[in-house]
Protein backbone atom coordinates (compact mmCIF):
# COMPACT_ATOMS: atom_id res chain seq x y z
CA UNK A 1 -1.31 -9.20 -30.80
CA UNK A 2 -2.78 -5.75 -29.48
CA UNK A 3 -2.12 -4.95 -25.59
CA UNK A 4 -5.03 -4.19 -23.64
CA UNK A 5 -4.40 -1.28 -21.83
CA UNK A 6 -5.97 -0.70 -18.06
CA UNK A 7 -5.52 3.30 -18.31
CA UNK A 8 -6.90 4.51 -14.98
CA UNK A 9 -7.34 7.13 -12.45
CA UNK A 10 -6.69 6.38 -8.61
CA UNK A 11 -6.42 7.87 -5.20
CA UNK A 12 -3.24 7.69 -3.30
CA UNK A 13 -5.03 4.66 -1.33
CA UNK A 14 -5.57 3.06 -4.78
CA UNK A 15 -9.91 3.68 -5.18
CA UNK A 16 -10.92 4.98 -8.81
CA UNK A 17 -13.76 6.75 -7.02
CA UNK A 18 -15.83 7.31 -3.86
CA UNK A 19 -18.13 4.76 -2.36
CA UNK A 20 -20.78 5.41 -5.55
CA UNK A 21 -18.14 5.64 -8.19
CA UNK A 22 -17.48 9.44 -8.40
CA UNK A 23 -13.91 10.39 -9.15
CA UNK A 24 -14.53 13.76 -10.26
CA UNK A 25 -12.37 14.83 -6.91
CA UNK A 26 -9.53 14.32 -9.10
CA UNK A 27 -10.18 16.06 -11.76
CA UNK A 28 -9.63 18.92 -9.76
CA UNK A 29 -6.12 18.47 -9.51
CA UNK A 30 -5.81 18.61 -13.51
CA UNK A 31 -3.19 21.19 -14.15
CA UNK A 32 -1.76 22.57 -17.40
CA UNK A 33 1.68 20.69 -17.29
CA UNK A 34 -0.43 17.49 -16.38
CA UNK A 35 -3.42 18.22 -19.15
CA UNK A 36 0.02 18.86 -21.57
CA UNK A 37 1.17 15.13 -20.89
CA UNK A 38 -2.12 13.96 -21.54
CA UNK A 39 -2.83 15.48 -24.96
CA UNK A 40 0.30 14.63 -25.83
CA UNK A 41 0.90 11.02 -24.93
CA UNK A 42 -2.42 9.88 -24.16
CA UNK A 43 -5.23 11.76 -26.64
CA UNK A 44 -7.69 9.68 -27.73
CA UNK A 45 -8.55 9.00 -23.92
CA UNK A 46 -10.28 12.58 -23.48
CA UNK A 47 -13.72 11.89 -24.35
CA UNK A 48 -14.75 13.61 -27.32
CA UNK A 49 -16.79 16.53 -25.59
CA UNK A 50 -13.43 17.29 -23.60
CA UNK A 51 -10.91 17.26 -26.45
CA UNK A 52 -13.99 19.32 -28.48
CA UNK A 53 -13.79 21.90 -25.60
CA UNK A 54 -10.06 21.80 -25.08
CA UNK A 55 -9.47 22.58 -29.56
CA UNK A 56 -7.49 18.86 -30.05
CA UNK A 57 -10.59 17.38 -31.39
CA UNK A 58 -8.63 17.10 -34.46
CA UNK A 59 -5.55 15.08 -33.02
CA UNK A 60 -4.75 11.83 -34.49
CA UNK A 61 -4.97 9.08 -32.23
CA UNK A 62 -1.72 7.67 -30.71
CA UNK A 63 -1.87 4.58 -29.04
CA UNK A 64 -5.79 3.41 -29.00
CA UNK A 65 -7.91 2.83 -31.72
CA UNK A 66 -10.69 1.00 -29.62
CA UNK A 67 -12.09 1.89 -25.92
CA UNK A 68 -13.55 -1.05 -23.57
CA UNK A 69 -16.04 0.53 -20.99
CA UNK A 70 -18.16 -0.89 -18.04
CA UNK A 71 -21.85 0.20 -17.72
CA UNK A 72 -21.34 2.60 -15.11
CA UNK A 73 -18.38 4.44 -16.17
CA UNK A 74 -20.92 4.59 -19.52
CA UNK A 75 -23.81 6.13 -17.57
CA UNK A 76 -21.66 9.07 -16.57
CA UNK A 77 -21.59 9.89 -20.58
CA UNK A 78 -25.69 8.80 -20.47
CA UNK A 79 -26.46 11.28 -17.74
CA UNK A 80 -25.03 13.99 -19.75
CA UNK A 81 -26.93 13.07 -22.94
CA UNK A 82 -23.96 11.68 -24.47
CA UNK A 83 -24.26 8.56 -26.67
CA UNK A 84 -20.65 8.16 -28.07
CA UNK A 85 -18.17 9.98 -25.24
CA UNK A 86 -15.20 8.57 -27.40
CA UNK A 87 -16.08 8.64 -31.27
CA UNK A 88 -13.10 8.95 -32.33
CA UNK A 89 -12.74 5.35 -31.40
CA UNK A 90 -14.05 2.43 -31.56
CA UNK A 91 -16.48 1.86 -28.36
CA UNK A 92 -17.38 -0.65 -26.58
CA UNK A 93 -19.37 -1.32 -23.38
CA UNK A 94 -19.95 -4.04 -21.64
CA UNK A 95 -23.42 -4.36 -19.85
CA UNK A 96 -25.67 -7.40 -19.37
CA UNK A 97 -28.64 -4.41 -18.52
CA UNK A 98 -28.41 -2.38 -22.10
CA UNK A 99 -29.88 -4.15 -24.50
CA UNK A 100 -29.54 -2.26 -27.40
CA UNK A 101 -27.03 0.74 -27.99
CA UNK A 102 -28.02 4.32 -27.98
CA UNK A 103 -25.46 4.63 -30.11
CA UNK A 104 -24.62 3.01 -33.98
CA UNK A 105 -20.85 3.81 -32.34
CA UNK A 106 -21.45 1.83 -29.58
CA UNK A 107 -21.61 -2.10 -29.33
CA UNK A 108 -23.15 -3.83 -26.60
CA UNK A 109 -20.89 -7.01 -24.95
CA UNK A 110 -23.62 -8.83 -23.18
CA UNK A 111 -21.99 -11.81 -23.00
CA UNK A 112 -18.61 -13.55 -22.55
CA UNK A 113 -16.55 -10.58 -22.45
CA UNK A 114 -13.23 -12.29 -22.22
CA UNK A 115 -14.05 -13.65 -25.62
CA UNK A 116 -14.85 -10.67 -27.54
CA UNK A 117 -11.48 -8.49 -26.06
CA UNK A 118 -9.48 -11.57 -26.86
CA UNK A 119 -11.09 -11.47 -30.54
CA UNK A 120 -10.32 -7.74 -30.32
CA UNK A 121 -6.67 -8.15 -29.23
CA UNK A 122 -6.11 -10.85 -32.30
CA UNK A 123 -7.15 -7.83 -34.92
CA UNK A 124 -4.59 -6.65 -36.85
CA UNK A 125 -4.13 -3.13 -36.04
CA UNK A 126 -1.32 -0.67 -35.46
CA UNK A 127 -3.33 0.15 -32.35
CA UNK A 128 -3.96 -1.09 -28.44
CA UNK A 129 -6.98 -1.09 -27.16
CA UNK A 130 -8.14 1.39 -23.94
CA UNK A 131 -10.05 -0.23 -20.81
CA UNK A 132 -11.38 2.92 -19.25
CA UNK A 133 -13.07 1.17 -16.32
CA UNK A 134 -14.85 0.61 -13.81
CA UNK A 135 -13.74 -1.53 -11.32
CA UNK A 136 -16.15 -4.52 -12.21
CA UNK A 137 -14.96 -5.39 -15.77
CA UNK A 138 -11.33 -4.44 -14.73
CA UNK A 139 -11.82 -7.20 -12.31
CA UNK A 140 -13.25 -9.16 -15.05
CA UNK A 141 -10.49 -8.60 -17.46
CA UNK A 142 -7.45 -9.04 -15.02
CA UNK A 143 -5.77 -12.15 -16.58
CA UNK A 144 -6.57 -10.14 -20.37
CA UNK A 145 -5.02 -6.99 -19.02
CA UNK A 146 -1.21 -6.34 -20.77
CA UNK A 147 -0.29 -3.38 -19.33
CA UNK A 148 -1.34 -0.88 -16.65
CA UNK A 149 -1.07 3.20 -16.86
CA UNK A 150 -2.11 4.58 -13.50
CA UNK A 151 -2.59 8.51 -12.57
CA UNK A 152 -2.02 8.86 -8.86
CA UNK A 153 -3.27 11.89 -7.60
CA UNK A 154 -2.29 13.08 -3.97
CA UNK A 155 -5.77 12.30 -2.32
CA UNK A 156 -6.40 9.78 -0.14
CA UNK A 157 -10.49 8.62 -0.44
CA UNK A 158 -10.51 5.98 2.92
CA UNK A 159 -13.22 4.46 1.31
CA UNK A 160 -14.29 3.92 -2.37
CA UNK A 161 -14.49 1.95 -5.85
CA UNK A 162 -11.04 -0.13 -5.78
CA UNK A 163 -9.26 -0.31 -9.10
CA UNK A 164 -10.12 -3.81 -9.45
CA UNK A 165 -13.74 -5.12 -8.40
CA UNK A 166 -12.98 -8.70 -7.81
CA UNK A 167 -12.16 -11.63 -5.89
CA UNK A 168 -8.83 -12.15 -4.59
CA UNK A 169 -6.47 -12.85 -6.73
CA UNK A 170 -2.76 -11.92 -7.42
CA UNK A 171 -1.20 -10.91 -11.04
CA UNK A 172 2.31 -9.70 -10.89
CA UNK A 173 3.47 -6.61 -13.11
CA UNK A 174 6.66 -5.01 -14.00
CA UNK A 175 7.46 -1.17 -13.26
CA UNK A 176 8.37 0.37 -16.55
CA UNK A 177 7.97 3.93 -15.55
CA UNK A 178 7.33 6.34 -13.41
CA UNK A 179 7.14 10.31 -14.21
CA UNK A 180 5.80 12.65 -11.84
CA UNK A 181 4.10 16.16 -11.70
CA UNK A 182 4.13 19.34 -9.98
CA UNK A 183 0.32 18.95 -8.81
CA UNK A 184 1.52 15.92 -6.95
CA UNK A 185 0.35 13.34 -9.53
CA UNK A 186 2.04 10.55 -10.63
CA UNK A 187 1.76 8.27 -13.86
CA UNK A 188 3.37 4.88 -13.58
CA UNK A 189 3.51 2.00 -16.21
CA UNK A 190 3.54 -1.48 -15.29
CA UNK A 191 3.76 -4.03 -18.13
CA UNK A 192 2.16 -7.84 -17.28
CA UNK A 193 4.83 -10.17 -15.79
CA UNK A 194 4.77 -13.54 -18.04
């Protein structure tokens, strides 16, 4: 069975992005040693344009064949004029607003999108599959969610998008690993508790 990977981007006061959903803040804090660790372990989850711009549009993919989006983390792409941010995967986005996809790469999940990412996570494939966000269908997907990679940066937003966009509801994890950076950031790995 593939893992579902939440692979995500927080403040130090755990919010994936300010009160409208912008986390570009951190982005700021990208550094080479950091942007080394991520085309190196974690590729395929530049968006195309970026790994295009950055000459590793050509690097294989190393953990994710298949990317599981939210509407709004999709609109950033949209606002750009970008149809497929990650073609070198498989895309997904889940939106009950889009009704068709600007995109042949792109498939819609309207509906019952526990279903289709558990159909997804029965494929046979030597690859996991990538939840990028947002905080809604992270929310949505908790109990689907196998593992956790979070990138801490050293801001603290007071207020913002929390990682999960839910009700309350508590899901225990295990620390597998923690590495840290000289720009402050920190990428641990929690793996579901069963």
């Amino acid at each position: 069975m593939r893992k579902l990977t939440y692979y995500i981007a927080c403040s130090l006061d755990g919010f994936i992005g300010d009160p409208g959903g912008d986390g570009t803040a951190m982005m700021s804090l990208l550094d080479e040693e950091f942007l080394d660790f991520l085309k190196t372990e974690y590729p395929e989850t530049i968006p195309t344009h970026g790994r295009r711009a950055m000459g590793i549009d050509d690097l294989p993919n190393k953990r994710f064949d298949t990317v599981i989006q939210g509407r709004g983390s999709y609109a950033l792409a949209l606002d750009e004029g970008i149809t497929s941010p990650y073609a070198h995967l498989r895309e997904y986005v889940a939106s009950s607003t889009l009704k068709e996809s600007p995109d042949p790469n792109v498939e819609i999940i309207a509906d019952d999108l526990v279903g289709r990412v558990r159909e997804l996570k029965a494929e046979k494939s030597g690859f996991d599959i990538y939840l990028c966000g947002g905080s809604r269908v992270a929310g949505e997907l908790r109990d689907e969610i196998d593992e956790l990679v979070i990138k801490t940066y050293p801001l603290v937003y007071g207020a913002g998008m929390p990682m999960f966009g839910s009700g309350f509801t508590i899901s225990e994890f295990t620390l597998e690993s923690v590495r840290t950076f000289g720009n402050g950031a920190l990428v641990r790995t929690y793996s579901r508790k069963r």
